[in-house]
PDB file of N, CA and C in Angstrom:
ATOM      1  N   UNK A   1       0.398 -26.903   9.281  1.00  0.00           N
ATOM      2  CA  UNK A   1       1.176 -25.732   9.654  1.00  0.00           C
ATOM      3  C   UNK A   1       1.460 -25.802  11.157  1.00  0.00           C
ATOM      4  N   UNK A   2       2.632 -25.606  11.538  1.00  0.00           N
ATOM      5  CA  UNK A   2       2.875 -25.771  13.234  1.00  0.00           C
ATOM      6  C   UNK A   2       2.984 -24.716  13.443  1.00  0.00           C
ATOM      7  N   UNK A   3       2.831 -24.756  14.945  1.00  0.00           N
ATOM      8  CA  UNK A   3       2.438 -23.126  15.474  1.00  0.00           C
ATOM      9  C   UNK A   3       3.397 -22.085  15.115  1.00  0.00           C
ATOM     10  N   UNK A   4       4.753 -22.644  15.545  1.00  0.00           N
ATOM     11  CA  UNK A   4       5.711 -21.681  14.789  1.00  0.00           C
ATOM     12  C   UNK A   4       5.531 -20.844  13.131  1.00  0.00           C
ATOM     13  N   UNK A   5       4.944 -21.704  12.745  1.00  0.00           N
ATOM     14  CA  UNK A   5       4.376 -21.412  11.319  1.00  0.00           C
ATOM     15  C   UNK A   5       3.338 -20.207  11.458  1.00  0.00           C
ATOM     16  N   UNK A   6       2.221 -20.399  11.975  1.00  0.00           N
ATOM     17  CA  UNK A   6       1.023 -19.739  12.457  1.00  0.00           C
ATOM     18  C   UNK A   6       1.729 -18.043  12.800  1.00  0.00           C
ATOM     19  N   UNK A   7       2.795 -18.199  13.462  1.00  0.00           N
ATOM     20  CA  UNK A   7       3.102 -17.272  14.620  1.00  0.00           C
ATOM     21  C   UNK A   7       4.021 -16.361  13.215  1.00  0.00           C
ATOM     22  N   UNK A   8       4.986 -16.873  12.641  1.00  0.00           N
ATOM     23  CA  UNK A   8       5.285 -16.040  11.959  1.00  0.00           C
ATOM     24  C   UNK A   8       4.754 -15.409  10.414  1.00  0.00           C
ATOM     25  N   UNK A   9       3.622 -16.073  10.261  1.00  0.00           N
ATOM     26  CA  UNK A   9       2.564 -15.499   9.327  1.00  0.00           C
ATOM     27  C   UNK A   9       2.199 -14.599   9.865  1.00  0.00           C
ATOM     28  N   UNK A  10       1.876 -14.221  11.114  1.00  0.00           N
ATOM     29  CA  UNK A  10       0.935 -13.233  11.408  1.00  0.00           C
ATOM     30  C   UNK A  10       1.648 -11.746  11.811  1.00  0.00           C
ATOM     31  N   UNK A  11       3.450 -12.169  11.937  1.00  0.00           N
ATOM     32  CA  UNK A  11       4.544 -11.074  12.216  1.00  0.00           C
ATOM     33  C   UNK A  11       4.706 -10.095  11.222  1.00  0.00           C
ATOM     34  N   UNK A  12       4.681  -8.930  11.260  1.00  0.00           N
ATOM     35  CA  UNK A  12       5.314  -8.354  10.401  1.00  0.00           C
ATOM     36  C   UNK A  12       6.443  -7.563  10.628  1.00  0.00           C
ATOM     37  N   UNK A  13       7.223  -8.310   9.254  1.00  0.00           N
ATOM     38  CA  UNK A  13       8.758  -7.131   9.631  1.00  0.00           C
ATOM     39  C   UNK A  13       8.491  -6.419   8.479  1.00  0.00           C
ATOM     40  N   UNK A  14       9.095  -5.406   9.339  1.00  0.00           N
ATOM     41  CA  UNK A  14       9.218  -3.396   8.856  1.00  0.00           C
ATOM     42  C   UNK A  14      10.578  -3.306   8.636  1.00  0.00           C
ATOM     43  N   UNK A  15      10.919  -2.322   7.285  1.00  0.00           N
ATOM     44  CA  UNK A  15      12.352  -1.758   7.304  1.00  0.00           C
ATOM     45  C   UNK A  15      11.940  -0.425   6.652  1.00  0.00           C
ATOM     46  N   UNK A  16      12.025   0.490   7.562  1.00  0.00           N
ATOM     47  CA  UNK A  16      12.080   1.800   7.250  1.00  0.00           C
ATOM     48  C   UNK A  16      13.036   2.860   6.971  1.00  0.00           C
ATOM     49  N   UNK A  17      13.457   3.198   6.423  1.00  0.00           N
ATOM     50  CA  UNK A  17      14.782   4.182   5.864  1.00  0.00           C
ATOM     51  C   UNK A  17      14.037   5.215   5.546  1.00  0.00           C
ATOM     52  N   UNK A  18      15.213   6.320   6.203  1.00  0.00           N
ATOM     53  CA  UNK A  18      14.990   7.551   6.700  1.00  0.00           C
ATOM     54  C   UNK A  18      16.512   8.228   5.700  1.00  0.00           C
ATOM     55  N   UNK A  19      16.113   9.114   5.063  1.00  0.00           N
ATOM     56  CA  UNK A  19      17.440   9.839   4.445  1.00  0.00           C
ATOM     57  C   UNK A  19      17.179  11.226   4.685  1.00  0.00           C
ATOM     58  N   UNK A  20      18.171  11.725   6.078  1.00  0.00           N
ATOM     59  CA  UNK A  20      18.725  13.231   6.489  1.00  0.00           C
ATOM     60  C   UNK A  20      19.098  13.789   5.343  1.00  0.00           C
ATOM     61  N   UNK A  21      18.343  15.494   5.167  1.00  0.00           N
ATOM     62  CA  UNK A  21      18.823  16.177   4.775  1.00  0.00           C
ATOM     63  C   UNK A  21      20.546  16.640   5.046  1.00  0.00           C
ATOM     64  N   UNK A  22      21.722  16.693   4.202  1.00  0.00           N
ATOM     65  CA  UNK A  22      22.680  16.915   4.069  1.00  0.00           C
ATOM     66  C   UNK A  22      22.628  18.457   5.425  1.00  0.00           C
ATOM     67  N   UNK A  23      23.837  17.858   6.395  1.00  0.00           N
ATOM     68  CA  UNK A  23      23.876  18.920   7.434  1.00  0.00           C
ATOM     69  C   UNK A  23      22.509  18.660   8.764  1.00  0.00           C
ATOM     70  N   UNK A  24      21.997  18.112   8.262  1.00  0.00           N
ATOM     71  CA  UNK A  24      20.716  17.491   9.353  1.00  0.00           C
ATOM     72  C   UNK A  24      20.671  15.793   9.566  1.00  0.00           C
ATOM     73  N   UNK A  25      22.111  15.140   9.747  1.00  0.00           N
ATOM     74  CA  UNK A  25      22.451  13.948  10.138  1.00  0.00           C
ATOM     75  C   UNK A  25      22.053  13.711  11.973  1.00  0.00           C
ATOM     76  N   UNK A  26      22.740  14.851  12.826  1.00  0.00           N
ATOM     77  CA  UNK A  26      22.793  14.488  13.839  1.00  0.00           C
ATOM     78  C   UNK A  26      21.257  14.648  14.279  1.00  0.00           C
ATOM     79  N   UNK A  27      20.886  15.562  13.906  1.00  0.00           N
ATOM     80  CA  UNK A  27      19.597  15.762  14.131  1.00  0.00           C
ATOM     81  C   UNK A  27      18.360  14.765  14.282  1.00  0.00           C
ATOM     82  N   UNK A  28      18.537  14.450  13.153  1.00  0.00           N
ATOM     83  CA  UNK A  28      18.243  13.258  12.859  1.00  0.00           C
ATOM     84  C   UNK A  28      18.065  12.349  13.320  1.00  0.00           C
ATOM     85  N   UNK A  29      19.577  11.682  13.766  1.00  0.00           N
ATOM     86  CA  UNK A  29      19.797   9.964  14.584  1.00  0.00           C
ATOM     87  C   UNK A  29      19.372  10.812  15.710  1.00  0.00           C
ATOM     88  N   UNK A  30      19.122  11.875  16.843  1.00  0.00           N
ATOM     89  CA  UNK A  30      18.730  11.850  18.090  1.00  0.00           C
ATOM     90  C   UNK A  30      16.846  11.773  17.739  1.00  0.00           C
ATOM     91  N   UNK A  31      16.542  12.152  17.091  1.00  0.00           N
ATOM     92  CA  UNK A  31      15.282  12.351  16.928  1.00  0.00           C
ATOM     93  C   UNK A  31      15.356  10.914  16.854  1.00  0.00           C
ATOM     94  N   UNK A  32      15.283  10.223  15.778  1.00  0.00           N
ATOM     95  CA  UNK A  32      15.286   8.219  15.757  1.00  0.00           C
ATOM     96  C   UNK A  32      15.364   7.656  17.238  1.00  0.00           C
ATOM     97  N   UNK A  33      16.500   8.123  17.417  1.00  0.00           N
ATOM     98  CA  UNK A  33      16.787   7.493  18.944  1.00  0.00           C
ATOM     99  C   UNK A  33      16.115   7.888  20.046  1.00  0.00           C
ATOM    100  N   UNK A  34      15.104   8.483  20.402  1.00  0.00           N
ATOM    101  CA  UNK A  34      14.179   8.939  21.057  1.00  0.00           C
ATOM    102  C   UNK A  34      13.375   8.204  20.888  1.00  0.00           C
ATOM    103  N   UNK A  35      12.772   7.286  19.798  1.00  0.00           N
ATOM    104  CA  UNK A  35      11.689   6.496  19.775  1.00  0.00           C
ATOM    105  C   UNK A  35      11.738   5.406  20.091  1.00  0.00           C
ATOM    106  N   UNK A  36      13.347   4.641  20.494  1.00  0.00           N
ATOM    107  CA  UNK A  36      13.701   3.030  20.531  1.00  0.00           C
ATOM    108  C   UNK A  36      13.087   2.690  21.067  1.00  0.00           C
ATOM    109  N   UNK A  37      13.336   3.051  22.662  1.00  0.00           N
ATOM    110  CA  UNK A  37      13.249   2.643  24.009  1.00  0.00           C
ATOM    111  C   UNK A  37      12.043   2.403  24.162  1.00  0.00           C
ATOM    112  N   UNK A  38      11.279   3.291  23.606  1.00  0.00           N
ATOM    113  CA  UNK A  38       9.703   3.578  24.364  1.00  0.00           C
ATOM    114  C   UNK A  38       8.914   2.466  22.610  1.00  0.00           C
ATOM    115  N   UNK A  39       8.958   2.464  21.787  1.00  0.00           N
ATOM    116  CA  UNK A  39       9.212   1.544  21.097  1.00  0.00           C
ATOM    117  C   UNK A  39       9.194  -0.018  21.181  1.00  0.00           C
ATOM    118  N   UNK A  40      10.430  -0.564  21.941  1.00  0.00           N
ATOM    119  CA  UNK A  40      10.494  -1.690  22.007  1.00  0.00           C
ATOM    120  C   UNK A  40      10.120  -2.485  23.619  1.00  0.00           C
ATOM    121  N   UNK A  41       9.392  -0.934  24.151  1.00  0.00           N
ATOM    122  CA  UNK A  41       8.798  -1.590  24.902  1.00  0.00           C
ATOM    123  C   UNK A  41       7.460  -1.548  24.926  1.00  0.00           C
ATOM    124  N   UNK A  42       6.498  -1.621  23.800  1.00  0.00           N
ATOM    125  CA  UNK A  42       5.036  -1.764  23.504  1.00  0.00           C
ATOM    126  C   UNK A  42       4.764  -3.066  23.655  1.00  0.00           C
ATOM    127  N   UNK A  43       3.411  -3.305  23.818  1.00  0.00           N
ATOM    128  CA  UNK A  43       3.175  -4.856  23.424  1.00  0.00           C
ATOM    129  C   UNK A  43       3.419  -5.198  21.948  1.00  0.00           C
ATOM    130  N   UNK A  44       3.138  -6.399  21.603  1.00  0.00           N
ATOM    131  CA  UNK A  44       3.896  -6.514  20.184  1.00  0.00           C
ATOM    132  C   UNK A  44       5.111  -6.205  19.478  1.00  0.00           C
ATOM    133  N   UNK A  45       6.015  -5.441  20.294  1.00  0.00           N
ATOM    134  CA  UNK A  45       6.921  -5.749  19.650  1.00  0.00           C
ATOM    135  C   UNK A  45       7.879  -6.706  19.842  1.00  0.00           C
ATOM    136  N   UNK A  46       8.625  -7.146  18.981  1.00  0.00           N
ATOM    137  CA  UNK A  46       9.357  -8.333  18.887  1.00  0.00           C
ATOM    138  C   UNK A  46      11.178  -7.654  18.449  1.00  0.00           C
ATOM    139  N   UNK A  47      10.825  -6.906  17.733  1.00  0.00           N
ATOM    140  CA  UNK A  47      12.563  -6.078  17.416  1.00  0.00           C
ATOM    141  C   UNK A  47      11.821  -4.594  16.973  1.00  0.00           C
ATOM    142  N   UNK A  48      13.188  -3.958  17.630  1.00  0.00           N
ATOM    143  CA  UNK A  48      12.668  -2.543  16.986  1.00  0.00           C
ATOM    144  C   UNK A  48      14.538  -2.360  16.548  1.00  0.00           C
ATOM    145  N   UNK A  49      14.988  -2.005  15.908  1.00  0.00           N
ATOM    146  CA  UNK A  49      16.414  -1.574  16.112  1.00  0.00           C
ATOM    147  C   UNK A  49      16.737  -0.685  14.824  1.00  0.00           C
ATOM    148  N   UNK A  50      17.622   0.430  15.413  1.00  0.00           N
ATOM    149  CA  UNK A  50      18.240   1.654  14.492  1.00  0.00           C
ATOM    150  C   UNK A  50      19.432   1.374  13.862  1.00  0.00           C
ATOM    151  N   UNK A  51      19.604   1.561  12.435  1.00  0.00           N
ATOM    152  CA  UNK A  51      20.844   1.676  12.140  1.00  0.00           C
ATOM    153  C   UNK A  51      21.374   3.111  11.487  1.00  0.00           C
ATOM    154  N   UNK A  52      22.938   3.152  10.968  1.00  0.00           N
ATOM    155  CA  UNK A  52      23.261   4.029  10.382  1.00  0.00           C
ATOM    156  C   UNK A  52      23.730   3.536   9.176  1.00  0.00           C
ATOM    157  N   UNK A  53      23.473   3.788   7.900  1.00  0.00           N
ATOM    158  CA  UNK A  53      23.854   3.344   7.105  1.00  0.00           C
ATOM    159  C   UNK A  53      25.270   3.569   6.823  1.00  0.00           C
ATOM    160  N   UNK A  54      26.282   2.570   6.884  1.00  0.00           N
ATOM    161  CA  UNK A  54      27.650   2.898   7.022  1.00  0.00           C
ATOM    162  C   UNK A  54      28.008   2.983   5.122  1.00  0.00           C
ATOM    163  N   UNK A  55      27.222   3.343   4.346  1.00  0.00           N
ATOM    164  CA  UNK A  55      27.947   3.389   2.636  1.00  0.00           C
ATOM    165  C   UNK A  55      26.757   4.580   2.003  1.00  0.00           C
ATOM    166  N   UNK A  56      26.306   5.296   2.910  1.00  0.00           N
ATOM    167  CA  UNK A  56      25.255   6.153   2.448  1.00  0.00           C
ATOM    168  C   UNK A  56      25.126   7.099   3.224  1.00  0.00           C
ATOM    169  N   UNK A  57      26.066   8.546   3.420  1.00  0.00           N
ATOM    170  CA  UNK A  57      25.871   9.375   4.516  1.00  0.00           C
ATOM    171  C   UNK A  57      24.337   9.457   4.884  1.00  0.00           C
ATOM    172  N   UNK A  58      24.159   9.722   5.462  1.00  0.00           N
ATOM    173  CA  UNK A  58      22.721  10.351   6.453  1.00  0.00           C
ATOM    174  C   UNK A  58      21.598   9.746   6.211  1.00  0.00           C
ATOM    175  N   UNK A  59      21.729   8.368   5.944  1.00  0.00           N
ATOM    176  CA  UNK A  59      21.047   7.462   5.579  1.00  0.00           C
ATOM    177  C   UNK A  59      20.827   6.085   7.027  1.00  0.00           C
ATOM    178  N   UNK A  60      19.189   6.282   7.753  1.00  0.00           N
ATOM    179  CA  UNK A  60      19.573   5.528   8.927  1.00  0.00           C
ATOM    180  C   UNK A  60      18.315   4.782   8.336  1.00  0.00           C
ATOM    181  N   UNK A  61      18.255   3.435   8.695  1.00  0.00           N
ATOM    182  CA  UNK A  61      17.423   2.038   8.488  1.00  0.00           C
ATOM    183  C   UNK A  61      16.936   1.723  10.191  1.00  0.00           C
ATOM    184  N   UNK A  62      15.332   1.473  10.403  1.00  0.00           N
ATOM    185  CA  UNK A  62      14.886   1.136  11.307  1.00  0.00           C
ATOM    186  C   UNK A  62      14.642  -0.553  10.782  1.00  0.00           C
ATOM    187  N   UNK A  63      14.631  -1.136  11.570  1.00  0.00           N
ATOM    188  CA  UNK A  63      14.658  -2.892  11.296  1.00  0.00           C
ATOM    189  C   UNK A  63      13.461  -3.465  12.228  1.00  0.00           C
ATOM    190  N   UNK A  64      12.411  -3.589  12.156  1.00  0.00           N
ATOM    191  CA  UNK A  64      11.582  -3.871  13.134  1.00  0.00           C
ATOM    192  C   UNK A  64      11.041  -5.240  12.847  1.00  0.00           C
ATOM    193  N   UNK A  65       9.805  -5.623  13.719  1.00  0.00           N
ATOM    194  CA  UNK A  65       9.086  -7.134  13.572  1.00  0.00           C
ATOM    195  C   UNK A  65       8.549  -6.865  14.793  1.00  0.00           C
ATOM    196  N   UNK A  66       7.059  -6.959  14.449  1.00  0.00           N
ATOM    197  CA  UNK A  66       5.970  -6.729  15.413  1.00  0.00           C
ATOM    198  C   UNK A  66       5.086  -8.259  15.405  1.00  0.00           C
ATOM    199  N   UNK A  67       3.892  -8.547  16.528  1.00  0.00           N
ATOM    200  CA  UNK A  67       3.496  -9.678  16.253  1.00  0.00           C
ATOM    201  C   UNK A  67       2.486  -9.685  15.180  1.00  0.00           C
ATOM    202  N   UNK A  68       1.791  -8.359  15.159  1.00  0.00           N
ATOM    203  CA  UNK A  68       0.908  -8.823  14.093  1.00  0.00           C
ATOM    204  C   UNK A  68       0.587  -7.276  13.536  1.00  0.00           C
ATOM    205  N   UNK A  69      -0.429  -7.087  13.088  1.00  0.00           N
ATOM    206  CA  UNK A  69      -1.158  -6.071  12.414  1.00  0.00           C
ATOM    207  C   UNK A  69      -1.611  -5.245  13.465  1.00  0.00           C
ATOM    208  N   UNK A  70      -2.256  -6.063  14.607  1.00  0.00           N
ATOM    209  CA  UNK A  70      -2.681  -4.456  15.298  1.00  0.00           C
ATOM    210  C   UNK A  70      -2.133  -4.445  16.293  1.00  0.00           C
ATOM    211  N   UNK A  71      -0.532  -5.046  16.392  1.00  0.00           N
ATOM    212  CA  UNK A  71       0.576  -4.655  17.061  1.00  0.00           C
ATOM    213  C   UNK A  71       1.271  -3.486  16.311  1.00  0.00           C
ATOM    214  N   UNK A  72       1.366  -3.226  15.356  1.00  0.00           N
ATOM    215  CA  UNK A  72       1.717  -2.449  14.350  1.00  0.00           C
ATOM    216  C   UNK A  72       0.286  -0.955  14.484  1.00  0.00           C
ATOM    217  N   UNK A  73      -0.718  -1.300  14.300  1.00  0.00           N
ATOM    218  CA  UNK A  73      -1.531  -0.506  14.299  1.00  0.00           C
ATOM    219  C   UNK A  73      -1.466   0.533  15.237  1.00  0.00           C
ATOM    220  N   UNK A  74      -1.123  -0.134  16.559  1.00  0.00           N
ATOM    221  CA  UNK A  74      -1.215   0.598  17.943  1.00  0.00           C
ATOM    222  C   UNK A  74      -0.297   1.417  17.492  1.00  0.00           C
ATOM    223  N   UNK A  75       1.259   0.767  17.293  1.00  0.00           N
ATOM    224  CA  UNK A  75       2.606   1.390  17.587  1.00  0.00           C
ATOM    225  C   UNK A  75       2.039   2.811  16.732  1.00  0.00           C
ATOM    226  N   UNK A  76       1.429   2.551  16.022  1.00  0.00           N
ATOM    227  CA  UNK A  76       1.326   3.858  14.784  1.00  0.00           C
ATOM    228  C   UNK A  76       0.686   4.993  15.312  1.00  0.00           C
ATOM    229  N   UNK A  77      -0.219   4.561  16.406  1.00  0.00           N
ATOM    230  CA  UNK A  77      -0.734   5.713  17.290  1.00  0.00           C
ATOM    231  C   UNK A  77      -0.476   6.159  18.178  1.00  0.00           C
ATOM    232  N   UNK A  78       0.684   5.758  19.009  1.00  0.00           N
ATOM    233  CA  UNK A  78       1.562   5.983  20.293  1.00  0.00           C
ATOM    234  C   UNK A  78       1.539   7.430  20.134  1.00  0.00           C
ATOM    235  N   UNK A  79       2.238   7.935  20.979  1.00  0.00           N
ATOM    236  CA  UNK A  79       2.641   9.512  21.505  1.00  0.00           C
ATOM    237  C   UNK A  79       4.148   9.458  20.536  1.00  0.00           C
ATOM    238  N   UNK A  80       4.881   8.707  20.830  1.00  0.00           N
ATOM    239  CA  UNK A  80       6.317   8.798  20.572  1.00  0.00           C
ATOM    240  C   UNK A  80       6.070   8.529  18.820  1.00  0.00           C
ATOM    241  N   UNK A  81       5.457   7.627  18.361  1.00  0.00           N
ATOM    242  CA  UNK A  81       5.559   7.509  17.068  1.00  0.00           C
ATOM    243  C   UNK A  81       5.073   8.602  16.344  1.00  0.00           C
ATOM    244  N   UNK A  82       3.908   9.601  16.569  1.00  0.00           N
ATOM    245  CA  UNK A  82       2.917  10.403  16.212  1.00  0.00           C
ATOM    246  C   UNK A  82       4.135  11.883  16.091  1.00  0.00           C
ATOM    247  N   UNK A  83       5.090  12.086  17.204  1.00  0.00           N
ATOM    248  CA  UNK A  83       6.079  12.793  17.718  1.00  0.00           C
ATOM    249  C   UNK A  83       7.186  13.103  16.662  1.00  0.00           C
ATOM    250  N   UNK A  84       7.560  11.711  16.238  1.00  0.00           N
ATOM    251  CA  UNK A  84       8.554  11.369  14.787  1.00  0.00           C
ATOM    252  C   UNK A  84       7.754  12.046  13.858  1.00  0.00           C
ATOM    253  N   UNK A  85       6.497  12.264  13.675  1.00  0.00           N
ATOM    254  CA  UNK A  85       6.230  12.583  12.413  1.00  0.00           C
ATOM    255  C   UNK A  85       5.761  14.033  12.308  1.00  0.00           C
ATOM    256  N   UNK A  86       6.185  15.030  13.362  1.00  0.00           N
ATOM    257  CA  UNK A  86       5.921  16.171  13.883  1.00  0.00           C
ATOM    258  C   UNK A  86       7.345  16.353  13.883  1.00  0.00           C
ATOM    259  N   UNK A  87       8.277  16.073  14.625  1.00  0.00           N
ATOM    260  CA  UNK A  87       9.687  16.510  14.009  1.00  0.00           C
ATOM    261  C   UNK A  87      10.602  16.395  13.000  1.00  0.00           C
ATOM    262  N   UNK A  88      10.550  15.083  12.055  1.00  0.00           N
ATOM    263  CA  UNK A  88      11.475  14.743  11.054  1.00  0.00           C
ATOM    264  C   UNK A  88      11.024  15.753  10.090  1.00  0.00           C
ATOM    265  N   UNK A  89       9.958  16.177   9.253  1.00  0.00           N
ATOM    266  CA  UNK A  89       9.952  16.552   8.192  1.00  0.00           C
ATOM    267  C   UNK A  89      11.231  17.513   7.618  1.00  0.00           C
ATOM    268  N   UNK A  90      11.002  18.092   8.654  1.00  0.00           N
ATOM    269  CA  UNK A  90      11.953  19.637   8.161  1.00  0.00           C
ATOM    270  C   UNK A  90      13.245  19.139   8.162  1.00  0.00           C
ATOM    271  N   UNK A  91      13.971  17.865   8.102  1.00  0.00           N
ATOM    272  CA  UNK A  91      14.969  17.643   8.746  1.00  0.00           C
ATOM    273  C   UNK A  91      15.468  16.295   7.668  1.00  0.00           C
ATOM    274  N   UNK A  92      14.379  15.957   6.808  1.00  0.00           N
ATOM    275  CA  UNK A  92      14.828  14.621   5.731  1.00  0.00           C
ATOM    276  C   UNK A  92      14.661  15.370   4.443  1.00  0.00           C
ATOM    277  N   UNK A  93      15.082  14.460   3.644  1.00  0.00           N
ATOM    278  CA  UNK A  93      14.852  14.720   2.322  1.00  0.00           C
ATOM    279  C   UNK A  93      13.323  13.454   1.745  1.00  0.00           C
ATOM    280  N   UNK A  94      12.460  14.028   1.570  1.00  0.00           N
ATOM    281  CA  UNK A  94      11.556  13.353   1.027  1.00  0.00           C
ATOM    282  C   UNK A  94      10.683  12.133   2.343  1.00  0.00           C
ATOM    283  N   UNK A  95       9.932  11.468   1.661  1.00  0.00           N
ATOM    284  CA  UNK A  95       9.899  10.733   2.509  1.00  0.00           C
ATOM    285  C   UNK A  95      10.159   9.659   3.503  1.00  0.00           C
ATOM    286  N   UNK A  96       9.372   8.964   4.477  1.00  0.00           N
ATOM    287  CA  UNK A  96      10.538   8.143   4.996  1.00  0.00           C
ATOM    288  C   UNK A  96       9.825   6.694   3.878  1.00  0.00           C
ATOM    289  N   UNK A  97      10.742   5.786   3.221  1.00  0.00           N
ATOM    290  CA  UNK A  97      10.507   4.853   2.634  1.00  0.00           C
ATOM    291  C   UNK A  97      10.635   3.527   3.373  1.00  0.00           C
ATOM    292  N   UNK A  98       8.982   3.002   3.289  1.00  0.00           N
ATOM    293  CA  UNK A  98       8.339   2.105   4.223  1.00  0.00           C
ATOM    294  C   UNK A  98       8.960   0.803   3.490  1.00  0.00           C
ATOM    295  N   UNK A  99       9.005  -0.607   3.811  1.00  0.00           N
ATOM    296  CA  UNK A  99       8.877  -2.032   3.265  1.00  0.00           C
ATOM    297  C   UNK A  99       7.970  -2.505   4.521  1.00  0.00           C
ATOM    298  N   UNK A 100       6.768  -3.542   4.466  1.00  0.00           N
ATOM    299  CA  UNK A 100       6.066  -3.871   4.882  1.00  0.00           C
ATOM    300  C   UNK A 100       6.728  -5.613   4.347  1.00  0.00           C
ATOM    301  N   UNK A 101       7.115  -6.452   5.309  1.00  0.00           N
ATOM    302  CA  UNK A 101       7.442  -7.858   4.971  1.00  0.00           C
ATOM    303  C   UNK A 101       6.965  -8.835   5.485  1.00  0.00           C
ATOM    304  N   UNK A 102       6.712 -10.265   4.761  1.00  0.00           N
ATOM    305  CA  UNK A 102       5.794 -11.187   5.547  1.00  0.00           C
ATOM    306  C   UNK A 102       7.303 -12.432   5.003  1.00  0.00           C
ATOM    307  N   UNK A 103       7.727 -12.936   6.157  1.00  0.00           N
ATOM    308  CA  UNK A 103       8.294 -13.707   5.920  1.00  0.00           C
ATOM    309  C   UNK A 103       8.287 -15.114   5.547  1.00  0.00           C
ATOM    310  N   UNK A 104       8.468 -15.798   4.054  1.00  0.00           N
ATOM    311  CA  UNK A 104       8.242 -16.813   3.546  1.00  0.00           C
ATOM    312  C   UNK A 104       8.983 -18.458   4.113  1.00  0.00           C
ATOM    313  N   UNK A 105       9.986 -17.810   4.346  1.00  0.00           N
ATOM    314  CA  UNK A 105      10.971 -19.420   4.764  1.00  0.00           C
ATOM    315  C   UNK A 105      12.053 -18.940   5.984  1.00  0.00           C
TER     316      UNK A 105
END
């Protein structure tokens, strides 16, 4: 296994989707967008990035890849991440739906 190998076994990419309650879109992407910055500048991270789902109103996808597990661990205890989960509720429909990915090839 070469190191490159090593290195991306131990990455994990995240895709998190977030679906706004109907009328609570904007709300929404500013709340998301409050977390980038401060986000992608933790240790471990490797990508943090927001989208909008352009075929699914109020439907936004976070795209991430951290180096490892307790690069991920930390992010989960930050101020700003802890913050997201104190404002979105009232503001999505259901929960936010996690994918946890280990990339094969």
């Amino acid at each position: 296994m070469t190191q490159r190998d090593q290195l991306t076994a131990a990455e994990i990419r995240l895709i998190a989707i977030v679906q706004a309650k109907p009328g609570h879109e904007e709300a929404v992407a500013d709340i998301l967008k409050g977390a980038v910055e401060l986000s992608r500048n933790e240790e471990g991270c490797l990508e943090y990035s927001l989208h909008r789902d352009r075929e699914a109103a109020g439907r936004f996808v976070f795209i991430e890849c951290w180096a490892n597990a307790d690069a991920l661990a930390a992010h989960e205890q930050t101020a700003h991440f802890l913050h997201l989960g104190e404002l979105l509720p009232q503001h999505i429909d259901g929960a936010v739906d996690i994918l946890k990915l280990q990339s094969l090839y």
